[in-house]
N, C-alpha and C. Protein backbone atom coordinates (compact mmCIF):
# COMPACT_ATOMS: atom_id res chain seq x y z
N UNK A 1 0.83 -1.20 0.00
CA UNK A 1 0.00 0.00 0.00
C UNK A 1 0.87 1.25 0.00
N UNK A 2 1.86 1.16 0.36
CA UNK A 2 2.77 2.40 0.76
C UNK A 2 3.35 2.60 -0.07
N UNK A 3 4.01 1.31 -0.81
CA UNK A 3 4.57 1.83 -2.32
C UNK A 3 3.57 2.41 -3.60
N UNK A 4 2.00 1.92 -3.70
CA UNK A 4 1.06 2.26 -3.99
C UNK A 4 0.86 4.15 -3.62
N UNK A 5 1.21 4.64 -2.70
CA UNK A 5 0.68 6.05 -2.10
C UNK A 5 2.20 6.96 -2.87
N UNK A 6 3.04 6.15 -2.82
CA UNK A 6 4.44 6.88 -3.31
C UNK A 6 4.58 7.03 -4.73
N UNK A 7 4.44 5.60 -5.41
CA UNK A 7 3.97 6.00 -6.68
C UNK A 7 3.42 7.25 -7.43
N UNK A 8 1.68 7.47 -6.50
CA UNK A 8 0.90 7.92 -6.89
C UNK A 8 1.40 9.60 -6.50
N UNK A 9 2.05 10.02 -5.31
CA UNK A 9 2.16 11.06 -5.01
C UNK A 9 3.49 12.20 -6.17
N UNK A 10 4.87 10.20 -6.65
CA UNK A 10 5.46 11.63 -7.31
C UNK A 10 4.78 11.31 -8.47
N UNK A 11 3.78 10.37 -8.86
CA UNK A 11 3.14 10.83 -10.64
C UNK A 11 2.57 12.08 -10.16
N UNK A 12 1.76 12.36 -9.33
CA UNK A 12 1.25 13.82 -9.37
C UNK A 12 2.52 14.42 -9.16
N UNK A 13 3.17 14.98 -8.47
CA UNK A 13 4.11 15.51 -8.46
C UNK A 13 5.23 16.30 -9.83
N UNK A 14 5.17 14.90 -10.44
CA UNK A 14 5.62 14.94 -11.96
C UNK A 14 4.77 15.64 -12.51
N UNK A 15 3.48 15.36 -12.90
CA UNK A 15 2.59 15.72 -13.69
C UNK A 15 2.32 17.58 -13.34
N UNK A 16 2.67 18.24 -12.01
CA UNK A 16 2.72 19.09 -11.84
C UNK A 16 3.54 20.43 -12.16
N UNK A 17 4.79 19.43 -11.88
CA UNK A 17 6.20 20.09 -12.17
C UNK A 17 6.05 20.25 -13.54
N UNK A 18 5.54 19.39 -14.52
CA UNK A 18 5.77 19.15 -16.13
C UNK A 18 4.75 20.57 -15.99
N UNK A 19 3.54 20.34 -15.70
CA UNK A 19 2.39 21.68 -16.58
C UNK A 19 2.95 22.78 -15.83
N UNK A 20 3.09 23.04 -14.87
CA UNK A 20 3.49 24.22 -13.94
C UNK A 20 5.06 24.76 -15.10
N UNK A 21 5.61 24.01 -15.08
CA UNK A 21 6.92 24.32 -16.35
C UNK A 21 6.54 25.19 -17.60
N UNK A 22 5.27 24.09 -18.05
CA UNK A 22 4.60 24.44 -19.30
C UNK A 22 4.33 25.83 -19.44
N UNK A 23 2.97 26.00 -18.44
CA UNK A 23 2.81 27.98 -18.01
C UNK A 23 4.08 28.93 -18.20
N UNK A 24 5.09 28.65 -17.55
CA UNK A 24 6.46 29.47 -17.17
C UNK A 24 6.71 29.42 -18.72
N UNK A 25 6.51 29.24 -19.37
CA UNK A 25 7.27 29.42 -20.65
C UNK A 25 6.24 29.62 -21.87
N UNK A 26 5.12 29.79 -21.80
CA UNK A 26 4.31 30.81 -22.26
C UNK A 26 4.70 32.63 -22.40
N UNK A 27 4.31 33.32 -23.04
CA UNK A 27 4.88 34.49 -23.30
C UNK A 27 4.23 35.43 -21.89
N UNK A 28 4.89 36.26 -21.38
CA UNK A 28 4.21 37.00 -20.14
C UNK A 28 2.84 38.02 -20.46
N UNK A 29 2.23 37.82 -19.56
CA UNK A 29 0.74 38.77 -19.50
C UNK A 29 1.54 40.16 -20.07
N UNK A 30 0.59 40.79 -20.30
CA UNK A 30 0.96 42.44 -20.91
C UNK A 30 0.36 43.18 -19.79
N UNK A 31 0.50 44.16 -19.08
CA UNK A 31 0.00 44.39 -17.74
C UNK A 31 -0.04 45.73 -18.04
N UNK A 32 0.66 46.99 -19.25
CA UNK A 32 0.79 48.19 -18.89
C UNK A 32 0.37 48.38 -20.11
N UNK A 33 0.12 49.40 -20.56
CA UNK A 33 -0.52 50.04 -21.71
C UNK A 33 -0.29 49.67 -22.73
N UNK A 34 0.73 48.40 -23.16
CA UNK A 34 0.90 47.71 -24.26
C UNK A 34 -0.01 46.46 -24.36
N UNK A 35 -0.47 46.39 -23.44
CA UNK A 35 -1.77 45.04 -23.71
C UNK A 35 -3.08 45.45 -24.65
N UNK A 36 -2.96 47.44 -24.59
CA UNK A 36 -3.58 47.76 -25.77
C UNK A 36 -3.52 47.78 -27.20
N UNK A 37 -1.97 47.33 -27.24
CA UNK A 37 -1.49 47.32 -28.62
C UNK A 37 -1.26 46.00 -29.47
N UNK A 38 -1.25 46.02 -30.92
CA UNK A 38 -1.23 44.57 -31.86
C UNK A 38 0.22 45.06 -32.34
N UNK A 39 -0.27 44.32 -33.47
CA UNK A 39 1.15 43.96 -34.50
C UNK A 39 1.37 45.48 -35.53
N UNK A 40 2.58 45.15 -35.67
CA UNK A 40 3.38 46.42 -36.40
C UNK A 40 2.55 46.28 -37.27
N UNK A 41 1.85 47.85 -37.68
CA UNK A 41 1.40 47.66 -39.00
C UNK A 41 1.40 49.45 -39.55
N UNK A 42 2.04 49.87 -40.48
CA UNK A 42 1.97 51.18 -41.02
C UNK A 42 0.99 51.51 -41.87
N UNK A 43 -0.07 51.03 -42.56
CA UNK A 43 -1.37 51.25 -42.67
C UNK A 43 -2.56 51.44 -41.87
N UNK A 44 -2.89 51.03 -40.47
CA UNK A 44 -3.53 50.92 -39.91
C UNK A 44 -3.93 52.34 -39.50
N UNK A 45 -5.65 52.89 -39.07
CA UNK A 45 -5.97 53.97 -39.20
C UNK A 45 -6.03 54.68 -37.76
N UNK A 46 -5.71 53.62 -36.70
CA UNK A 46 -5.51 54.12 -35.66
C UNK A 46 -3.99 53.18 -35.05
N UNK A 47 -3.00 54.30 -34.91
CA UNK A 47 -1.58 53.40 -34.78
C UNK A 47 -1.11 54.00 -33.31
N UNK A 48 -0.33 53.41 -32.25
CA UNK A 48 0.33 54.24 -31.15
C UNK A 48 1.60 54.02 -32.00
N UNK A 49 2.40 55.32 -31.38
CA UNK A 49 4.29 55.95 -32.09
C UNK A 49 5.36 54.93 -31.48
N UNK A 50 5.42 54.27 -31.28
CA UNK A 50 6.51 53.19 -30.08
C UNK A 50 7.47 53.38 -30.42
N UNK A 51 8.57 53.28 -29.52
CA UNK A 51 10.39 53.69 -29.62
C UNK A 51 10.54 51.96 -29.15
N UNK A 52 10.90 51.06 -30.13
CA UNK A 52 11.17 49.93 -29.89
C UNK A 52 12.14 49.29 -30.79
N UNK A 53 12.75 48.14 -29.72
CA UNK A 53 13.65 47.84 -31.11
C UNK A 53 13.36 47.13 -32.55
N UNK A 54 14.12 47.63 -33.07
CA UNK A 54 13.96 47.36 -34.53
C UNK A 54 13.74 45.62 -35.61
N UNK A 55 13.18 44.84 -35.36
CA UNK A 55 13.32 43.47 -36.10
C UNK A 55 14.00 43.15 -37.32
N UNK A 56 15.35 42.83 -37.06
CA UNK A 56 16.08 42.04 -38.19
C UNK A 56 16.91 43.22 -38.45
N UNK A 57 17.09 43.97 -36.74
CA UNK A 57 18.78 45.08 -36.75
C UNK A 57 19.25 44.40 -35.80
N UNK A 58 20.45 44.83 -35.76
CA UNK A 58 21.55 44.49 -34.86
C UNK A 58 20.78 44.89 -33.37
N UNK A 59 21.36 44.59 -32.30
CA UNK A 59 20.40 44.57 -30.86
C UNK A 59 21.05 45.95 -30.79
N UNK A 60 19.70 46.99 -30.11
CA UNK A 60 19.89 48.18 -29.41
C UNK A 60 19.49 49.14 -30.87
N UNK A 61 19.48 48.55 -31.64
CA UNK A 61 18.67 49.73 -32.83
C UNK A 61 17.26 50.02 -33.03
N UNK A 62 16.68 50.78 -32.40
CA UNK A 62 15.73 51.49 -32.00
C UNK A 62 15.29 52.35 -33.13
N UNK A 63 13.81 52.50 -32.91
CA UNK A 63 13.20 53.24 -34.03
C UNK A 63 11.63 53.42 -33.80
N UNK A 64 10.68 54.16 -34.19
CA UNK A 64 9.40 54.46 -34.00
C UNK A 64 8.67 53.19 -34.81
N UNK A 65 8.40 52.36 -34.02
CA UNK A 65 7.25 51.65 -35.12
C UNK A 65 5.68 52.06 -34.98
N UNK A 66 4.74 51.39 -35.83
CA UNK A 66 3.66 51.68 -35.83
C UNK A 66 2.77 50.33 -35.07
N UNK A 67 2.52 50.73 -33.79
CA UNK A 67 1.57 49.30 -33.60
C UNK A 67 0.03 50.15 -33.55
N UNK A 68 -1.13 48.61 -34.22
CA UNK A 68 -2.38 48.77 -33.96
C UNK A 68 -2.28 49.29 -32.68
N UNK A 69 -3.56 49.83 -32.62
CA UNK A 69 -4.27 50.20 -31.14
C UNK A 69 -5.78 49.12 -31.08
N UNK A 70 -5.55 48.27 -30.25
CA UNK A 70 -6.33 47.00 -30.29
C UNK A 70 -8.01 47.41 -29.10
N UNK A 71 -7.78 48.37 -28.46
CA UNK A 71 -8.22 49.09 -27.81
C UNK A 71 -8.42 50.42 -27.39
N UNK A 72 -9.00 51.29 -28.23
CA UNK A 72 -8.86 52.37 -28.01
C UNK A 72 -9.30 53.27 -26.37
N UNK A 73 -10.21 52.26 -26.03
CA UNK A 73 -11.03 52.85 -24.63
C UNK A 73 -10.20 52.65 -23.77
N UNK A 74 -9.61 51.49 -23.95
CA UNK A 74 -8.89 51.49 -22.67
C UNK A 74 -7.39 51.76 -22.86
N UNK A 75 -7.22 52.19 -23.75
CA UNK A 75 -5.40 52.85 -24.19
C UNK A 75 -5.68 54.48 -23.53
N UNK A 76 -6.28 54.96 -24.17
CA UNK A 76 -6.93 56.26 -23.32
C UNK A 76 -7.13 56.12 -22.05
N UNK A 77 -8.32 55.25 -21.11
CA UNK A 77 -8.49 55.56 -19.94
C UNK A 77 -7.32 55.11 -19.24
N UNK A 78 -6.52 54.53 -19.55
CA UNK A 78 -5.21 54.11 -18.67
C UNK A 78 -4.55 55.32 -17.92
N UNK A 79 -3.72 54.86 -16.95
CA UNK A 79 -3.04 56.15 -16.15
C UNK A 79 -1.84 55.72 -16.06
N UNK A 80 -1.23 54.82 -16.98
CA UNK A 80 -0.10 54.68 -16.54
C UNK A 80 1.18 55.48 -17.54
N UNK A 81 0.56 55.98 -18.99
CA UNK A 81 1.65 57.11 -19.70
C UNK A 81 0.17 57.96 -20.21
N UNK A 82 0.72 59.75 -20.03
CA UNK A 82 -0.44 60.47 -21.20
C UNK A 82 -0.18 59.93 -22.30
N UNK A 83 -1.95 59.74 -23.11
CA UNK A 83 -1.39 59.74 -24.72
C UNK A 83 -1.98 60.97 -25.24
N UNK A 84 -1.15 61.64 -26.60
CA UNK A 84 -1.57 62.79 -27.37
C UNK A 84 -1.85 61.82 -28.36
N UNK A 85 -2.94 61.98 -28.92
CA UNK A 85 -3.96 61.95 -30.18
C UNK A 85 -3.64 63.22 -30.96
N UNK A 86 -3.07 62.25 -32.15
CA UNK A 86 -2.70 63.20 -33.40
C UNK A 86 -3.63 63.04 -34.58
N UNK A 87 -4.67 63.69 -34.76
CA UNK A 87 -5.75 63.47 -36.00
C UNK A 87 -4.95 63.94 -37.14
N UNK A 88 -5.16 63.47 -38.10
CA UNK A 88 -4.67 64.20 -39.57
C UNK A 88 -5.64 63.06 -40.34
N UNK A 89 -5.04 64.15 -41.43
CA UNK A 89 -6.31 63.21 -42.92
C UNK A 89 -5.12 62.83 -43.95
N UNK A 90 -5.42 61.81 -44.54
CA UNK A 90 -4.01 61.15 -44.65
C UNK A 90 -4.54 61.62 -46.50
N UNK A 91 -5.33 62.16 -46.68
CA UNK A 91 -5.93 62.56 -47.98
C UNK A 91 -4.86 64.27 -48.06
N UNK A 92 -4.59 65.00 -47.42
CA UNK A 92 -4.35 66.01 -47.08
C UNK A 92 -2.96 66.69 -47.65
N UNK A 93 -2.78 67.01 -48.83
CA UNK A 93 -1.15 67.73 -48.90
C UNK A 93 -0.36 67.89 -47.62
N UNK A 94 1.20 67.33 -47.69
CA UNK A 94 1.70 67.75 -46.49
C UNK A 94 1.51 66.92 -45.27
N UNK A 95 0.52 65.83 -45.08
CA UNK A 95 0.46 65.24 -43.77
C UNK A 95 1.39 64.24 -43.69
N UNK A 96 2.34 63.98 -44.72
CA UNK A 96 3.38 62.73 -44.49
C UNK A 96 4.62 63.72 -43.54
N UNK A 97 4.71 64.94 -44.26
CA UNK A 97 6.03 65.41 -43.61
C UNK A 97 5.58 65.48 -42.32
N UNK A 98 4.41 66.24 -41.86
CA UNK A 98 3.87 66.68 -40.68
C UNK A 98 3.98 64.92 -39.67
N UNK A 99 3.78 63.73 -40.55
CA UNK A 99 3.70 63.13 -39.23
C UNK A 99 4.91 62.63 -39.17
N UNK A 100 6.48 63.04 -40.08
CA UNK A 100 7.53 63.05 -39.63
C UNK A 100 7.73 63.73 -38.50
N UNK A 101 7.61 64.96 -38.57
CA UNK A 101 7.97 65.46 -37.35
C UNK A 101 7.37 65.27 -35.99
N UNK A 102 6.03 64.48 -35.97
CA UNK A 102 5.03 63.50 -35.09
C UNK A 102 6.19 62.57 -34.16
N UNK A 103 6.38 61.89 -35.51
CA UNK A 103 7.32 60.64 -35.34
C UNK A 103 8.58 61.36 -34.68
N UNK A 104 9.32 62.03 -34.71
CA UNK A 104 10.37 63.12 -34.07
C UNK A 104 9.86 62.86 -32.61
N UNK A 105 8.73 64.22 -32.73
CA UNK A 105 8.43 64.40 -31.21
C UNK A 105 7.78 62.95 -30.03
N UNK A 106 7.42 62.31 -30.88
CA UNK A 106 7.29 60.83 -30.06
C UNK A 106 8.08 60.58 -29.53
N UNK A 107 9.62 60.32 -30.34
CA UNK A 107 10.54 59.97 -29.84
C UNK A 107 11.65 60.53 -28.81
N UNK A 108 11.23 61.82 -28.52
CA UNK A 108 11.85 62.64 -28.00
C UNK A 108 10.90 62.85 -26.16
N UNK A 109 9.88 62.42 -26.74
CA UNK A 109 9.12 62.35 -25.58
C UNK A 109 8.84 60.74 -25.03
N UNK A 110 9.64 59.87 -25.23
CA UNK A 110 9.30 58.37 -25.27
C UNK A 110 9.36 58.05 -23.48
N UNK A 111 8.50 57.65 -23.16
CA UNK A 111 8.08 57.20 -21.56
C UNK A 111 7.56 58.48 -20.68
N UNK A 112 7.20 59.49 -21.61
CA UNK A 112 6.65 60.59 -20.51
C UNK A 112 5.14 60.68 -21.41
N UNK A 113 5.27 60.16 -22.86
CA UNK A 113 3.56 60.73 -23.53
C UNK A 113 3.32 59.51 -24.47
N UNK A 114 2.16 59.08 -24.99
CA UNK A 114 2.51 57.80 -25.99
C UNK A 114 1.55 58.33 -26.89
N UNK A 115 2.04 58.93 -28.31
CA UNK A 115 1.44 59.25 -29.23
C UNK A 115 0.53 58.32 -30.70
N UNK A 116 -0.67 59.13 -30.30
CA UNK A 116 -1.70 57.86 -31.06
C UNK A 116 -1.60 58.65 -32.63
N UNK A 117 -1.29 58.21 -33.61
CA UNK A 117 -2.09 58.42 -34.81
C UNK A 117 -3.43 58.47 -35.77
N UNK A 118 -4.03 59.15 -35.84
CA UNK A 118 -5.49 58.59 -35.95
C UNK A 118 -5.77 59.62 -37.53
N UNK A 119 -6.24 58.47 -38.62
CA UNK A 119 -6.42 58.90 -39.70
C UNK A 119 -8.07 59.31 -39.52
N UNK A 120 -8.35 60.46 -39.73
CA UNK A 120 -9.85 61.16 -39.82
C UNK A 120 -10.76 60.86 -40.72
N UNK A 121 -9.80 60.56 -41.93
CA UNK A 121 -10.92 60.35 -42.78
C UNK A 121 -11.03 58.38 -42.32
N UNK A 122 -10.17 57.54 -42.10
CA UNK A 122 -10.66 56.17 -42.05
C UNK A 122 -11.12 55.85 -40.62
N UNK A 123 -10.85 56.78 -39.80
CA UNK A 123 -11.32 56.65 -38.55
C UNK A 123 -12.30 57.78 -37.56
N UNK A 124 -13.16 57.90 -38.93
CA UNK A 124 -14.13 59.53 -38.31
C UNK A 124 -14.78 59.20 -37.14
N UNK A 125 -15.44 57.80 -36.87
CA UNK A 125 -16.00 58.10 -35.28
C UNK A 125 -14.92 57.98 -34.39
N UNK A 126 -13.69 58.12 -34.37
CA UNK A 126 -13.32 58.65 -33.07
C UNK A 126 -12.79 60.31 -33.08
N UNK A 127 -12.53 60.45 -34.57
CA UNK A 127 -12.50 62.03 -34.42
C UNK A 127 -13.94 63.12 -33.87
N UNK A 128 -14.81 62.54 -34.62
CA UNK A 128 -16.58 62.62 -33.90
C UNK A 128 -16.62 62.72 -32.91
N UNK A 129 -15.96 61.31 -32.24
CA UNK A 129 -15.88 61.31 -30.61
C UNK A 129 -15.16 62.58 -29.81
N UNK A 130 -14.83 63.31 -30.69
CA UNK A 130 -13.27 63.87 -29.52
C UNK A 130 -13.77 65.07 -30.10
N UNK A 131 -14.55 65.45 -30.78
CA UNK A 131 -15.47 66.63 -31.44
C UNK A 131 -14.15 67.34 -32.40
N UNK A 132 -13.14 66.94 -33.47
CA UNK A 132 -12.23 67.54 -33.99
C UNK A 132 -12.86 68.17 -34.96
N UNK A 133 -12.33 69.14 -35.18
CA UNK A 133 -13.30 70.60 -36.07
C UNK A 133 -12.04 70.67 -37.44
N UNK A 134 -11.22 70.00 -37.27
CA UNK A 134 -10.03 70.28 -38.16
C UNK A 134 -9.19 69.24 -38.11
N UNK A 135 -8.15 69.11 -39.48
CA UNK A 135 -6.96 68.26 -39.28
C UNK A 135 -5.70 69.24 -39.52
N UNK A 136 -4.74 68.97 -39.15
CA UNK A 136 -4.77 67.92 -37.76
C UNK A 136 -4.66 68.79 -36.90
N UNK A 137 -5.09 68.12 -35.42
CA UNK A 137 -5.44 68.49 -34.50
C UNK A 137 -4.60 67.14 -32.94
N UNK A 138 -4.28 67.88 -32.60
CA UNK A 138 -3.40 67.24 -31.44
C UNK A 138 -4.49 67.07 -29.83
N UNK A 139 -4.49 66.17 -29.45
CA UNK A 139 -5.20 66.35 -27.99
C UNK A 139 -4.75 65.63 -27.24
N UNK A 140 -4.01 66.23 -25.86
CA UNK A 140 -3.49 65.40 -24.46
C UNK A 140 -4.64 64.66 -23.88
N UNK A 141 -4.37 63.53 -23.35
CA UNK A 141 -5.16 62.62 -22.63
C UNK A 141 -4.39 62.18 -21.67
N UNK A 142 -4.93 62.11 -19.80
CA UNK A 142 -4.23 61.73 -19.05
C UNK A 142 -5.60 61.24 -17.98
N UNK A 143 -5.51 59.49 -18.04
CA UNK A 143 -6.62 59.32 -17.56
C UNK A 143 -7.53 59.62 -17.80
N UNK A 144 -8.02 59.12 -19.42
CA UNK A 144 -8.75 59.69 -19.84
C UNK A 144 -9.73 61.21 -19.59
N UNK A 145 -8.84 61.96 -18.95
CA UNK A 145 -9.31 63.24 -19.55
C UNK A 145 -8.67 64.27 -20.25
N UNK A 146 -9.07 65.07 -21.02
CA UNK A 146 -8.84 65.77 -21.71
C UNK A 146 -8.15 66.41 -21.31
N UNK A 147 -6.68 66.98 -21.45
CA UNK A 147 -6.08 67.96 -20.59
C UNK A 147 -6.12 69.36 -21.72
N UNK A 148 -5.22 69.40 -22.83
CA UNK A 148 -5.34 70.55 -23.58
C UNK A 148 -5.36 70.04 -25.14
N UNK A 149 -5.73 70.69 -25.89
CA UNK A 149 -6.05 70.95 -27.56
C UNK A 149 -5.27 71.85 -28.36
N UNK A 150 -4.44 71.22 -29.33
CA UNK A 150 -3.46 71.98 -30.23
C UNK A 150 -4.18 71.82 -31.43
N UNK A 151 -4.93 72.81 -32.26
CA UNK A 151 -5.73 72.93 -33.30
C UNK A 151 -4.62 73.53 -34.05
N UNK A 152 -4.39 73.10 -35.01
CA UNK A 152 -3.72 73.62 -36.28
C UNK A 152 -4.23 74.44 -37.29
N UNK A 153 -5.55 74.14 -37.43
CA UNK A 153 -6.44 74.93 -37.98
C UNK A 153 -6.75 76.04 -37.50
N UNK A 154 -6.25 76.32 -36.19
CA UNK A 154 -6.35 77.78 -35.33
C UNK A 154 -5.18 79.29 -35.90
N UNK A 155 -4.49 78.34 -36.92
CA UNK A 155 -3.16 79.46 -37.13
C UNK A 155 -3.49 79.54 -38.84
N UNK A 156 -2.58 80.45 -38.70
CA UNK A 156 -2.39 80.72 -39.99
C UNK A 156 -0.64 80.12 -40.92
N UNK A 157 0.05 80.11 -39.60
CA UNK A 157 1.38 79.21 -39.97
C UNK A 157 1.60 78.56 -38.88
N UNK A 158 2.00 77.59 -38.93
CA UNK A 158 2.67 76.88 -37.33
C UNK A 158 3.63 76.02 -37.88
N UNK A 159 4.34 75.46 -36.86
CA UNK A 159 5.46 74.16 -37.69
C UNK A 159 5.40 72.75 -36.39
N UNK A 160 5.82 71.91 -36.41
CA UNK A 160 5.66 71.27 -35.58
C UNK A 160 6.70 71.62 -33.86
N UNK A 161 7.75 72.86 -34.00
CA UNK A 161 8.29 73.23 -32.94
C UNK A 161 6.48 73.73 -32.54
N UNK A 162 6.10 74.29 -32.90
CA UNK A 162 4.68 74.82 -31.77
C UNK A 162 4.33 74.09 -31.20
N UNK A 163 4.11 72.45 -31.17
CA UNK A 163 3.33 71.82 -31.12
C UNK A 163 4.18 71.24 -29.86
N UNK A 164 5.80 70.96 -30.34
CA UNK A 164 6.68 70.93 -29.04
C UNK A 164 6.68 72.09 -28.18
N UNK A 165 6.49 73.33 -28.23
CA UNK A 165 6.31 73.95 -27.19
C UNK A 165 5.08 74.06 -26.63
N UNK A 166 3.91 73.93 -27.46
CA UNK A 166 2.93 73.50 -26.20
C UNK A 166 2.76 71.80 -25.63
N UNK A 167 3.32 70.88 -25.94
CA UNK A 167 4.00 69.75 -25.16
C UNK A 167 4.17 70.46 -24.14
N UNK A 168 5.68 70.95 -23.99
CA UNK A 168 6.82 71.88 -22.93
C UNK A 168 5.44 72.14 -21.86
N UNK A 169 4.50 73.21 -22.55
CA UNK A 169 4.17 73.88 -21.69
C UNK A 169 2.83 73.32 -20.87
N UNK A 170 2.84 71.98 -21.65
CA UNK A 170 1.66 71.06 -20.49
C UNK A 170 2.84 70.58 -19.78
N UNK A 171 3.93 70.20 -19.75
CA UNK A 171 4.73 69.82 -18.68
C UNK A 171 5.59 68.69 -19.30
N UNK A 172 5.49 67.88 -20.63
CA UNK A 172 6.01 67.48 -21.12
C UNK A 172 7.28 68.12 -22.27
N UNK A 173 8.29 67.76 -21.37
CA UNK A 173 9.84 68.11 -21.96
C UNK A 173 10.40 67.86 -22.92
N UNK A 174 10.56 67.81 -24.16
CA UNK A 174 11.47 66.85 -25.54
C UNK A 174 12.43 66.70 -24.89
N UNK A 175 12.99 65.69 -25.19
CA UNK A 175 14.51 65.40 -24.66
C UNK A 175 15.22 64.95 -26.13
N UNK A 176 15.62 66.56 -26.87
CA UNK A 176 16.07 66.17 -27.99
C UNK A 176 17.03 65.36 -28.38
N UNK A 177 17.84 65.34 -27.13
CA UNK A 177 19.31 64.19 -27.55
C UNK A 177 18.86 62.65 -27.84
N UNK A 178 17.25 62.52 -28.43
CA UNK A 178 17.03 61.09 -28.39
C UNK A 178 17.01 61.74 -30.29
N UNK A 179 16.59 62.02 -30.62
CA UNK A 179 17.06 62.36 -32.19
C UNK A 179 18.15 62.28 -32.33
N UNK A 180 19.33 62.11 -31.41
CA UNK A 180 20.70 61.58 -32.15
C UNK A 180 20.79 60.05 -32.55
N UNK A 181 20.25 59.53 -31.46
CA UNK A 181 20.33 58.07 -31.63
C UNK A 181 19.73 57.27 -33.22
């Protein structure tokens, strides 16, 4: 009987250690504001700016990719980075350079703001949602609320330094020495 109870205790035992192993080597939960995000994709009409490394560079080569936003409600209501929502109309003279310099200030602001892309014309109900009167149009979100509105359509010239100084002046800093890298 006793060799019967020993048997039985390390097959469970085994059988534990084996699946308990199994779990551990599954890919880890996503726990912070990237559990809102999918796969690299540069078409997609709503994209977050990510400073990540690069696939199929040498390790430590870094660069802005484009991931889906798999969740928009809850990429917004999160509190763990502000995101700025960048509307533009991808129909629009000029909005490729403009979201170069997007892509700039993302990166210059990487772990203090996480910048969403959002095409207006393929993604009008969330511009609807956010009541945008113009492209493009910039809006801070921190916990999901609204903090301030950079309308472009409000000027008559602007360049994207405006857009870094009203960053600056919600409290978010460029830290240009990341444009060297």
């Amino acid at each position: 009987m006793m060799r019967k109870t020993v048997t039985t205790v390390l097959a469970l035992t085994f059988c534990f250690t084996f699946f308990a192993g199994c779990e551990q080597e599954t890919e880890p939960t996503q726990t912070g504001y990237e559990q809102y995000l999918g796969n690299i994709d540069y078409t997609a009409p709503v994209s977050a700016y990510v400073w990540e490394q690069v696939e199929g560079e040498d390790e430590g080569v870094c660069g802005i990719q484009y991931r889906t936003v798999t969740d928009f409600n809850g990429l917004t209501s999160q509190s763990e980075i502000p995101v700025c929502l960048y509307f533009y109309s991808s129909s629009a003279h000029g909005s490729q350079s403009l979201t170069a310099g997007v892509e700039d200030l993302a990166q210059t602001l990487v772990g203090q703001v996480l910048f969403i892309g959002i095409d207006g014309v393929h993604a009008d109900e969330i511009s609807t949602a956010y009541h945008v009167g113009g492209y493009p149009e910039f809006i801070l979100i921190n916990s999901d609320v609204r903090v301030s509105t950079f309308s472009g359509y409000d000027y008559d010239y602007w360049s994207i330094e405006d857009v870094s100084a009203w960053m600056s002046d919600n409290g978010y800093v460029p830290d240009l020495s990341m444009l060297e890298r």
